[in-house]
Each structure stands twice: as structure tokens, then as C-alpha cells.
C-alpha atoms as a PDB file:
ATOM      1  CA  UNK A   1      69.359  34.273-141.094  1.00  0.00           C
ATOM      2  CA  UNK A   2      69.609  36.233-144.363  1.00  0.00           C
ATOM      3  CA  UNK A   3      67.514  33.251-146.092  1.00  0.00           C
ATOM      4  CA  UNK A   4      64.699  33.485-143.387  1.00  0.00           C
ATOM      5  CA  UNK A   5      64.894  37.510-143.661  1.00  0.00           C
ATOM      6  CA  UNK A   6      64.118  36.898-147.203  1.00  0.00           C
ATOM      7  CA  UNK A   7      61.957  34.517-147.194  1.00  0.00           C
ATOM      8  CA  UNK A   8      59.682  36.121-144.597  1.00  0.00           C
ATOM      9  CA  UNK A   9      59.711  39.978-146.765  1.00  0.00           C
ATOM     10  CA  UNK A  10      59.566  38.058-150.349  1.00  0.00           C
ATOM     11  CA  UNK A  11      55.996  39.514-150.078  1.00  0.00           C
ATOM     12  CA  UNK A  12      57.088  43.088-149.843  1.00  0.00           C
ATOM     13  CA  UNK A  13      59.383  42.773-153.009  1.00  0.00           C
ATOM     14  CA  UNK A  14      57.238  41.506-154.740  1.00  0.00           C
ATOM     15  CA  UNK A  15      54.547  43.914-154.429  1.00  0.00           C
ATOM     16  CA  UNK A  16      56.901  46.845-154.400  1.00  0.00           C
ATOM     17  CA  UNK A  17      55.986  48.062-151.395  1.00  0.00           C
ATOM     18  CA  UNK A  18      57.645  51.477-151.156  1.00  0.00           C
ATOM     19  CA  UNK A  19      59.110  51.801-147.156  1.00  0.00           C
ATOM     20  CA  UNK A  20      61.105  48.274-147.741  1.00  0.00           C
ATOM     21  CA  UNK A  21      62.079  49.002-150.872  1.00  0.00           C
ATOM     22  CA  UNK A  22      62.940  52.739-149.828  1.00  0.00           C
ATOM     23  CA  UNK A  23      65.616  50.850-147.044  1.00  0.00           C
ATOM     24  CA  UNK A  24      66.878  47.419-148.727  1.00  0.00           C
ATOM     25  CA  UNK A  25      65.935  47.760-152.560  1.00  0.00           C
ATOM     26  CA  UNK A  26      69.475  47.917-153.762  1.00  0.00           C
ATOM     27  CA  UNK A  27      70.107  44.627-152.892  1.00  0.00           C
ATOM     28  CA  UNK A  28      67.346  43.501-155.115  1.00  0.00           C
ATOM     29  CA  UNK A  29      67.069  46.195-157.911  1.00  0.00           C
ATOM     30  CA  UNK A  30      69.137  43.620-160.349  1.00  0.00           C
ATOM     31  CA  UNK A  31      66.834  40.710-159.331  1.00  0.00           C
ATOM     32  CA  UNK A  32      63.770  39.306-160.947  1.00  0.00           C
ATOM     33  CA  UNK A  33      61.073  39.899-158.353  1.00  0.00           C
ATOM     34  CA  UNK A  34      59.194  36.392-159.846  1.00  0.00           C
ATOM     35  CA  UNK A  35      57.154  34.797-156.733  1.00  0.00           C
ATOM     36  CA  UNK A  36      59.542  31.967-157.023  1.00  0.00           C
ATOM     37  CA  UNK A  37      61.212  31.373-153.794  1.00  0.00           C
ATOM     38  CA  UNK A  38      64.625  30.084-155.565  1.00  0.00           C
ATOM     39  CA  UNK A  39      65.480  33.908-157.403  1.00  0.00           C
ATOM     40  CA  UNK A  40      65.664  35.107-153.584  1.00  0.00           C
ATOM     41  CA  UNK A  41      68.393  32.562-152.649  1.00  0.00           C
ATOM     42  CA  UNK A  42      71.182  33.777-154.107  1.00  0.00           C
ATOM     43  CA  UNK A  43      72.901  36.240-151.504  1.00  0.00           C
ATOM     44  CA  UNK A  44      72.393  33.212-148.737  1.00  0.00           C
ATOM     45  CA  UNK A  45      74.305  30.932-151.136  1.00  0.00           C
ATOM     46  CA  UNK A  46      76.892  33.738-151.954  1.00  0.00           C
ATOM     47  CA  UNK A  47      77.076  33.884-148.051  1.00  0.00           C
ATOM     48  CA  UNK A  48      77.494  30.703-147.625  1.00  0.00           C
ATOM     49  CA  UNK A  49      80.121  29.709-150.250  1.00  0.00           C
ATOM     50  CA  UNK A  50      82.106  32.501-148.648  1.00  0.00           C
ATOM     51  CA  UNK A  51      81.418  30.834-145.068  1.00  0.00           C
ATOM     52  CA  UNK A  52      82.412  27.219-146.743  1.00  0.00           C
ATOM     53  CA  UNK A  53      85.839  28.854-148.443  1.00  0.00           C
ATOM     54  CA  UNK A  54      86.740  30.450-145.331  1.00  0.00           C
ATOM     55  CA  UNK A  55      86.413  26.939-143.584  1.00  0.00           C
ATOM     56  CA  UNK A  56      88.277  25.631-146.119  1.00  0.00           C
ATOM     57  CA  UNK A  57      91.066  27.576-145.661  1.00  0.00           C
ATOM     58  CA  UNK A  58      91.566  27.686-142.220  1.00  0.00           C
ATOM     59  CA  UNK A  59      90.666  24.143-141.074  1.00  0.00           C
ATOM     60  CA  UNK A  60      92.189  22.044-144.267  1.00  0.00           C
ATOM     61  CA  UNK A  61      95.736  23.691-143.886  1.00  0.00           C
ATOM     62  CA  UNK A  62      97.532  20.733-145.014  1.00  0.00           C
ATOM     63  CA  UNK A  63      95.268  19.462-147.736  1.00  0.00           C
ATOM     64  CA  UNK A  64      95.759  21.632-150.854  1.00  0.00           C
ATOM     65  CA  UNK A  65      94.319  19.155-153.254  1.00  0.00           C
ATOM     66  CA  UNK A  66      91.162  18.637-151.022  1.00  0.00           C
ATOM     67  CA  UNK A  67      90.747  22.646-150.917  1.00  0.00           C
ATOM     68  CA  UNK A  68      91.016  22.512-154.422  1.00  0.00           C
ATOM     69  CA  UNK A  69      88.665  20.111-155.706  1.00  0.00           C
ATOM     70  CA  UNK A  70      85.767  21.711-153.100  1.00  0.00           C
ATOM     71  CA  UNK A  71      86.604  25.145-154.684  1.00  0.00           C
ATOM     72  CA  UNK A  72      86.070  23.837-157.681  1.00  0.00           C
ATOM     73  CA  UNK A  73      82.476  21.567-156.606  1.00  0.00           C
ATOM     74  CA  UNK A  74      81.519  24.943-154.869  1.00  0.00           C
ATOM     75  CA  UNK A  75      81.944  27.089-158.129  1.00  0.00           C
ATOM     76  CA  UNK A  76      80.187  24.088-160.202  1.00  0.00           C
ATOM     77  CA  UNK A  77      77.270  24.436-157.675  1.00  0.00           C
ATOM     78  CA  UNK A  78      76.663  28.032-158.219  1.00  0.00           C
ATOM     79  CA  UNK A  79      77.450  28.452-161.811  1.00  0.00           C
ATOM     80  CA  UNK A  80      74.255  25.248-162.114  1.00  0.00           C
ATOM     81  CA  UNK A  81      72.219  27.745-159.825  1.00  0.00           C
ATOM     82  CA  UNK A  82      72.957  30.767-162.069  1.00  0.00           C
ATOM     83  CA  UNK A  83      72.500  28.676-164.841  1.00  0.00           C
ATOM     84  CA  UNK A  84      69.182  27.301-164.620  1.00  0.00           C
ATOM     85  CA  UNK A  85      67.654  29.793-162.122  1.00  0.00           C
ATOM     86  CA  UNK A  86      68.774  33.039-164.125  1.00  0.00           C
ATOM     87  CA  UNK A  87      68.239  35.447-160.901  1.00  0.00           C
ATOM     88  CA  UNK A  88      69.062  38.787-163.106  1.00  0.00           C
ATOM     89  CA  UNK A  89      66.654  40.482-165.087  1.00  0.00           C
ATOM     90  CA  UNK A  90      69.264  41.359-167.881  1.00  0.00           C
ATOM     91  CA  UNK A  91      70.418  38.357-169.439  1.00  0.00           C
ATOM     92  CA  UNK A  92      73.832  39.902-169.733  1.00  0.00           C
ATOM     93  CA  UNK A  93      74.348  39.808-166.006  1.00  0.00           C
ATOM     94  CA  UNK A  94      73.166  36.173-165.857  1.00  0.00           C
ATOM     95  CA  UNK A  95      75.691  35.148-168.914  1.00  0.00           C
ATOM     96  CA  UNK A  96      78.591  37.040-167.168  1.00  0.00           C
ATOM     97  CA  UNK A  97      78.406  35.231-163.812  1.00  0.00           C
ATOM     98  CA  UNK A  98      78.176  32.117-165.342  1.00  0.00           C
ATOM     99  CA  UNK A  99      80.822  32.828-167.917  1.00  0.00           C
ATOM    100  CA  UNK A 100      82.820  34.170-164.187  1.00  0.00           C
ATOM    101  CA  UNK A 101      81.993  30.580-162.396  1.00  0.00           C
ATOM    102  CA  UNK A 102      82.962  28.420-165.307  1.00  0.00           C
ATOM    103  CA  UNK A 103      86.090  29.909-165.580  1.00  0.00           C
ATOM    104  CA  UNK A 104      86.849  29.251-161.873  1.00  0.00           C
ATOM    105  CA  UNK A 105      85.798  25.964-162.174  1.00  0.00           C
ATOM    106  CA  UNK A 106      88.134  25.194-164.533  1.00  0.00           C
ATOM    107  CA  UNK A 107      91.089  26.689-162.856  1.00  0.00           C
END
């Protein structure tokens, strides 16, 4: 739902259109506003990892080591995507959450 929401207003960010961005800028002030459908997909993976961890935890009780090597494929998945989509427009934001899901891969 959040992609599709996103998705279908990508328009309105991008052409700063004052009413939308009056009500849900904050969510996108840190965000390159590039027409390139991929920068607005990071809050539905965020959503989703969080979705998948729950799952995680709740149905695979009894399987640590499973649970642990998915946290770890999750957090390789996303720091790729911060890597080489770069969603910020400050590169120091875009360095630090890839410096954050490196480090949780490797724990």
C-alpha cells in the first residue's frame, strides 16, 4: 500500500507541489526527488524488512541459526539498495546507513 501511495503521488514530489508537500513532506525532505521510481522505495522496503523480521521471530521460534542468517541476507539486501541507489541527498546520510547495515551484517 505505501509503495502504490508513492508511486501514484511521485508526480506531486517531484514538482513540489505545495498542499502535498504542506501534509507528507517530512517523510521526503531527506530524499532526492530524481524521477527515478527506485529513490521512492525505500520506506516500503524499510516496511517490509520490519514485516519479514517480525515473521521471523514469531514463526521460526526454534530455528535461531535460520533467523540469523535471514537477518543477516535482509541487512545485505538493503545496505546493496542504499548502496547503489543513494536515496539521500547528503552523501553523509547515505554513507552512515550503509556504514549502519554493514555492521549488522556482520554481526
Amino acid at each position: 500500500m505505501t509503495a502504490a501511495l508513492l508511486y501514484d503521488n511521485r508526480k506531486l514530489i517531484t514538482d513540489q507541489h505545495e498542499p502535498y508537500l504542506r501534509r507528507f513532506g517530512t517523510m521526503y525532505r531527506d530524499f532526492r526527488t530524481d524521477r527515478e521510481w527506485h529513490l521512492f522505495q525505500y520506506y516500503p522496503m524499510f516496511l517490509t524488512r520490519r514485516f519479514v523480521f517480525v515473521g521471523m521471530l514469531v514463526l521460526l521460534i526454534n530455528y535461531p541459526e535460520v533467523q540469523c542468517n535471514s537477518f543477516a541476507t535482509c541487512s545485505m539486501a538493503m545496505f546493496c539498495y542504499q548502496a547503489l541507489a543513494k536515496p539521500f541527498q547528503h552523501q553523509v546520510i547515505n554513507v552512515l546507513c550503509c556504514v549502519n547495515e554493514g555492521i549488522l551484517s556482520g554481526i
